[in-house]
Protein backbone atom coordinates (compact mmCIF):
# COMPACT_ATOMS: atom_id res chain seq x y z
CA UNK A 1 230.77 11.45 -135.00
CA UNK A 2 227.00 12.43 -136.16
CA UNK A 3 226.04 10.48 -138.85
CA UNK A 4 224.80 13.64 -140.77
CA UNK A 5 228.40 14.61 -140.28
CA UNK A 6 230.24 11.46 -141.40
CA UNK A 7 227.94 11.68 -144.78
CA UNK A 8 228.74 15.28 -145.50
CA UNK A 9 232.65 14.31 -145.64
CA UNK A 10 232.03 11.52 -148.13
CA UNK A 11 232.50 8.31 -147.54
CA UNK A 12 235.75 7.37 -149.52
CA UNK A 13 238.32 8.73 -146.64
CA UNK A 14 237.25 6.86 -143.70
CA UNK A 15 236.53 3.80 -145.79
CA UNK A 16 239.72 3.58 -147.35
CA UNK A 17 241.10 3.50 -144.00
CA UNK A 18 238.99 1.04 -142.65
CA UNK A 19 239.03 -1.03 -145.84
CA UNK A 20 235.80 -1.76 -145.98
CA UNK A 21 235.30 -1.21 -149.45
CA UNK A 22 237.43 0.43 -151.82
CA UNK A 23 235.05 2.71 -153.69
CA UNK A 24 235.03 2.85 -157.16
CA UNK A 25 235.09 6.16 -159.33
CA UNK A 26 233.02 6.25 -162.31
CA UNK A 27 232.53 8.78 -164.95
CA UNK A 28 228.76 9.76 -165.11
CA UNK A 29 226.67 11.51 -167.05
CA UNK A 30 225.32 15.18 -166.15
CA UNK A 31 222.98 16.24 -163.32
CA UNK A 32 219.72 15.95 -163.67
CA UNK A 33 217.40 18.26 -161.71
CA UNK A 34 214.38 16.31 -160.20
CA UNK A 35 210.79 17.50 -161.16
CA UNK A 36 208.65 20.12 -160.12
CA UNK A 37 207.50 19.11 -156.19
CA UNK A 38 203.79 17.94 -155.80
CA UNK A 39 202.35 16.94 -152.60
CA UNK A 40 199.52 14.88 -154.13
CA UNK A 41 198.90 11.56 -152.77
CA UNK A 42 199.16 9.75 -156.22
CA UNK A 43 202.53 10.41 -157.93
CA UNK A 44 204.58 8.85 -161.09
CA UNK A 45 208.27 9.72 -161.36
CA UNK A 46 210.23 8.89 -164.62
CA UNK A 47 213.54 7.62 -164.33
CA UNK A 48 216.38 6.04 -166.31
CA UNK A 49 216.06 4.61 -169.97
CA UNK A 50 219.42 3.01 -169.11
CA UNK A 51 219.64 -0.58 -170.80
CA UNK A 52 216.64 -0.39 -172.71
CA UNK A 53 218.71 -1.43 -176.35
CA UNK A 54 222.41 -1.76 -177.29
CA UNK A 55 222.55 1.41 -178.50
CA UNK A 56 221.35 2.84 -174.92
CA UNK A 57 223.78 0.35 -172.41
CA UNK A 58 225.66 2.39 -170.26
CA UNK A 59 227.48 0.33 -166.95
CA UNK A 60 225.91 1.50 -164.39
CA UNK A 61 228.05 3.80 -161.97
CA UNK A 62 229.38 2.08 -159.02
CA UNK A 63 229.13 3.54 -155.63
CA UNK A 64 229.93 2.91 -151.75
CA UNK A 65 228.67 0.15 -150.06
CA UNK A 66 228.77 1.40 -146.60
CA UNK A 67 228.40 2.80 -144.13
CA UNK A 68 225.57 -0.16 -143.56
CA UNK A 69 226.11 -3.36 -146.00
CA UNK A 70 224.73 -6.37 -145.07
CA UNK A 71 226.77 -8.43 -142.60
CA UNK A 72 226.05 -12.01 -144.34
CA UNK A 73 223.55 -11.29 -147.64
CA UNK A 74 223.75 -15.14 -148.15
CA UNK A 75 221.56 -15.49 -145.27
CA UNK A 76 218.52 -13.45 -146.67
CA UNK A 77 217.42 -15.51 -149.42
CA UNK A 78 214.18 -13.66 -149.74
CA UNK A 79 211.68 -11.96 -151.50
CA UNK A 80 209.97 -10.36 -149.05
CA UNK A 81 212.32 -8.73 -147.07
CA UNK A 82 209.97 -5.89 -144.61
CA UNK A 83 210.30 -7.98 -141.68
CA UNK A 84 208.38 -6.27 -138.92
CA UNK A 85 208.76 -2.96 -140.84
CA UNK A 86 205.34 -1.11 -140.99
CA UNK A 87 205.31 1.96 -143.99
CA UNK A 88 203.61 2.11 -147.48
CA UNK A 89 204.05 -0.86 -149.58
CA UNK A 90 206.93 -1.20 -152.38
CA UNK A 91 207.50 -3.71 -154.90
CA UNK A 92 210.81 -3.58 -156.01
CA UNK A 93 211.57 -4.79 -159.91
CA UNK A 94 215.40 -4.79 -160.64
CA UNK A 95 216.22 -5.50 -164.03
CA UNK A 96 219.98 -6.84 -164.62
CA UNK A 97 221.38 -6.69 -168.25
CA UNK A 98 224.89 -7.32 -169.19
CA UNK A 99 227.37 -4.63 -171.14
CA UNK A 100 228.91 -6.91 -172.86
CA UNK A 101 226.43 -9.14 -174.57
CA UNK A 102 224.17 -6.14 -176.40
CA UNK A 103 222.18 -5.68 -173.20
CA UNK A 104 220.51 -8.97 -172.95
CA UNK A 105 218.75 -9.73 -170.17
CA UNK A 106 221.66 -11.64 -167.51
CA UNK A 107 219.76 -14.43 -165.74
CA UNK A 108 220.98 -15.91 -162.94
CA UNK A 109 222.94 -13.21 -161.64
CA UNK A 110 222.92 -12.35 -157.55
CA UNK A 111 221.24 -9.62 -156.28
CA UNK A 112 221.56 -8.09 -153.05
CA UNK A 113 219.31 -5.46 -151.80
CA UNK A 114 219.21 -3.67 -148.44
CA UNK A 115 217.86 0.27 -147.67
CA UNK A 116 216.81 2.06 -144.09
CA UNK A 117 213.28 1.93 -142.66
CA UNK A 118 210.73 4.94 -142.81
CA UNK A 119 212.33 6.28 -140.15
CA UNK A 120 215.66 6.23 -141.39
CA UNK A 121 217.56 3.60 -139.56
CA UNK A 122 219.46 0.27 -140.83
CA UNK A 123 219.05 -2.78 -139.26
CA UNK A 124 222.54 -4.71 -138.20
CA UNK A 125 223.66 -1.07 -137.10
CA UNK A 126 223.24 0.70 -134.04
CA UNK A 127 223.96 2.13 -130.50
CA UNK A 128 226.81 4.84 -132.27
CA UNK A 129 227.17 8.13 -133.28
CA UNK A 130 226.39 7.42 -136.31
CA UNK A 131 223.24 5.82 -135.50
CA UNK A 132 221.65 5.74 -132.27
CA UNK A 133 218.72 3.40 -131.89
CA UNK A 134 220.55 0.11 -131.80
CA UNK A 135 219.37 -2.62 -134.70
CA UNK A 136 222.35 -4.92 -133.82
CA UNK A 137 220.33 -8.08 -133.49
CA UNK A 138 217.60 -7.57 -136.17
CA UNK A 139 217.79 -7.47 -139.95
CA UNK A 140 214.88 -5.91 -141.83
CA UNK A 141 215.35 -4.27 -145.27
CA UNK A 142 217.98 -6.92 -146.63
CA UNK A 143 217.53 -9.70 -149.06
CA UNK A 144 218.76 -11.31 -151.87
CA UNK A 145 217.30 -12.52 -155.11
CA UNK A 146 218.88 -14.76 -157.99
CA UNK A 147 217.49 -12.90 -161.60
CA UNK A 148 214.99 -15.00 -163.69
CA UNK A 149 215.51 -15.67 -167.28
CA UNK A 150 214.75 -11.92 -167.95
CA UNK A 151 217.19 -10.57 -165.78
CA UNK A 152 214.81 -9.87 -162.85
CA UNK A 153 214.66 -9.91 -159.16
CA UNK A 154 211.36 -8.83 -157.07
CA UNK A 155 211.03 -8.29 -153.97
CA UNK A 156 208.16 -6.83 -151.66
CA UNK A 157 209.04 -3.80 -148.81
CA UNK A 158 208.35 -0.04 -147.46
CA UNK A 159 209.11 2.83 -149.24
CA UNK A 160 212.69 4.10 -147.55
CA UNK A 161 212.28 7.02 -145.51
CA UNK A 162 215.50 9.48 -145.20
CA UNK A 163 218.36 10.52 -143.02
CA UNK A 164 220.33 13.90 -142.52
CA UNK A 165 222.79 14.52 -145.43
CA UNK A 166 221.44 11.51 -148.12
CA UNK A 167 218.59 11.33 -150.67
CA UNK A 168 216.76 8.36 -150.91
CA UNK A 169 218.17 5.46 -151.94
CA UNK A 170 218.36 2.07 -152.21
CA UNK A 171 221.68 -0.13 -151.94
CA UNK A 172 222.27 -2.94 -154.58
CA UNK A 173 225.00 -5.59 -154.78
CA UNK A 174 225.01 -7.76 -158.08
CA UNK A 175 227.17 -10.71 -158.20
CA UNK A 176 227.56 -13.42 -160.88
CA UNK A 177 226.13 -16.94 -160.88
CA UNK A 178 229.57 -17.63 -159.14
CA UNK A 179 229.49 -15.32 -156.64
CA UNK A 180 231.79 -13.37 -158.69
CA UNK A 181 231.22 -9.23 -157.65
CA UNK A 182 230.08 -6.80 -160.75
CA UNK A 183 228.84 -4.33 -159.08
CA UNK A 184 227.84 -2.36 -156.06
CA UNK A 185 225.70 0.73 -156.88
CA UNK A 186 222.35 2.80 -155.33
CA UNK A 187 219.49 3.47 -156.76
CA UNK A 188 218.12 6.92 -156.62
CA UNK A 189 213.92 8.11 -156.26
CA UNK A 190 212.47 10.93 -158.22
CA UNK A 191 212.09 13.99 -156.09
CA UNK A 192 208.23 14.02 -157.53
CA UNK A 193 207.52 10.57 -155.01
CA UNK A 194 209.53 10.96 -152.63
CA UNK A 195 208.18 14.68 -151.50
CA UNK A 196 204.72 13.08 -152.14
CA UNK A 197 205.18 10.46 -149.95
CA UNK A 198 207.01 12.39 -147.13
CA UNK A 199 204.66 15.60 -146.70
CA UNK A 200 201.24 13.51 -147.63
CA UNK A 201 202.11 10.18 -145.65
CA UNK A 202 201.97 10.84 -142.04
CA UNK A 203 199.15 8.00 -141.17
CA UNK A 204 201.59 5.70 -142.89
CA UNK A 205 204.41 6.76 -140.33
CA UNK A 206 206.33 9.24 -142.21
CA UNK A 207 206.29 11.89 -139.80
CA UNK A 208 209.81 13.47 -140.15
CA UNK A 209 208.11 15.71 -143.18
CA UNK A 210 210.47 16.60 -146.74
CA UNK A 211 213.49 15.24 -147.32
CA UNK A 212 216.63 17.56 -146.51
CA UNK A 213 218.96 16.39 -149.39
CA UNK A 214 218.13 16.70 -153.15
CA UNK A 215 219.49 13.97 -155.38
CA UNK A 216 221.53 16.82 -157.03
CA UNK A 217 222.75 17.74 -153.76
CA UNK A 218 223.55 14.63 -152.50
CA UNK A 219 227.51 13.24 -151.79
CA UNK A 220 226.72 10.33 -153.56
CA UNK A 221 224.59 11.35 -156.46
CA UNK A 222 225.68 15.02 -157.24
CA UNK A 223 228.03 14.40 -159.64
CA UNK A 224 225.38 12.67 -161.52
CA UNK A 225 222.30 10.33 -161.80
CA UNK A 226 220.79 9.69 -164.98
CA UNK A 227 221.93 6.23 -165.06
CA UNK A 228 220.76 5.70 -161.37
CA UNK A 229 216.90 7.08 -161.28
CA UNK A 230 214.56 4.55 -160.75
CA UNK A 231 210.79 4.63 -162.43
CA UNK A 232 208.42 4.74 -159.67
CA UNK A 233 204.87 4.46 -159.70
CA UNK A 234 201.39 4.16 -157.07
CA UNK A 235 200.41 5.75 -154.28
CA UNK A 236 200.21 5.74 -150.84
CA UNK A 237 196.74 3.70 -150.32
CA UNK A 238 197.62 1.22 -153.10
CA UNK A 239 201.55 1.24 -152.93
CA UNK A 240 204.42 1.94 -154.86
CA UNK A 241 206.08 -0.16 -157.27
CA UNK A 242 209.90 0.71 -158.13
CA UNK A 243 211.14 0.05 -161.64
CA UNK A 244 214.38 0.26 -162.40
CA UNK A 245 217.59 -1.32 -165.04
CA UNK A 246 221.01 -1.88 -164.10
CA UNK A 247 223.76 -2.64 -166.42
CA UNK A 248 226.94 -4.79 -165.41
CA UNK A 249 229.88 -5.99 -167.52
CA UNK A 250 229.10 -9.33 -167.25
């Protein structure tokens, strides 16, 4: 089966049956249509203002974690996690607050990150239908952070590229300080960057041109995404930084 195909029929069937993870339905808030598209180098997209007070502390919807989760996250205690990667630079700044105490800040808390390459390929995956270059024995794109006292985890990569049938995204796994699961989610880019990176960045790499899947259009996100758009900022010569608050019951 195509990946591009496997994506189109949603994920929660052939999960289910594999029991890889049971994904979670949550009710979400109302599509939002992504901004006018620019093709200029330098490009700000506004995202969620999610967690920003107790009066605005929504849980963040929870989402799939496959087709590609990381094998063994324990083992990529790391900030920088690009590996051998080559793309335009992204700093990644994940906020974690906690539902249930007013949206403070939740230190301490696990944070697993992991999204494909420029090209649109996962590492620990490979040599299938779903996707063909084999990554079995490598594992770029996937590390975890513990949150500092304001709830935050870094780390340094590549802006994701994108594959048939998905937006871009980025996959996020955030466990207590006892390894205790809260929540698996993804974190979606304003249309705004993404099309300016994609059509402007081809002496970075990104040579497959615009994306083919709006955020509103996508299997994961369509039903809603206000909660999930990340704040990103830069540009291609100076890099993008990623901004972005998610809120757990923790």
């Amino acid at each position: 089966m195509e990946r591009k195909d496997f994506l189109k029929r949603g994920f929660t069937s052939l999960l289910g049956i594999a029991a890889i993870n049971p994904l979670v339905s949550a009710c979400k808030n109302s599509t939002t249509v992504d901004p006018t598209t620019t093709t200029d180098s330098s490009s700000s997209g506004s995202g969620s203002t999610n967690g920003s007070s107790a009066s605005d502390c929504s849980v963040t919807p929870s989402e799939t974690e496959g087709p590609f989760p990381t094998k063994v996250p324990a083992n990529f205690v790391r900030k920088d996690i690009r590996d051998d990667r080559t793309g335009v630079l992204m700093t990644m700044n994940i906020t974690i607050k906690n539902k249930n105490a007013s949206c403070a800040a939740l230190a301490g808390a696990i944070v697993d990150v992991w999204h494909c390459d420029k090209d649109g390929y996962y590492s620990e995956y490979g040599g299938s239908g779903m996707q063909s270059v084999n990554f079995t024995t490598v594992d770029f794109l996937r590390g975890r952070q513990t949150t500092d006292a304001n709830g935050l985890a870094t780390y340094t990569s590549i802006f994701p590229g994108w594959y048939s049938g998905r937006a871009p995204h980025v996959h996020v796994h955030i466990y207590n300080s006892a390894g205790k699961s809260l929540l698996v989610t993804q974190i979606a880019f304003p249309y705004a960057t993404t099309n300016s990176v994609y059509t402007t960045g081809q002496s970075y790499g990104y040579t497959k041109g615009a994306q083919d899947t709006l955020n509103e259009r996508d299997n994961v996100f369509s039903d809603g995404f206000t909660t999930e758009l990340a704040t990103v900022s830069g540009s291609l010569s100076g890099g993008y930084t990623l901004t972005h608050t998610i809120v757990v019951n923790g």
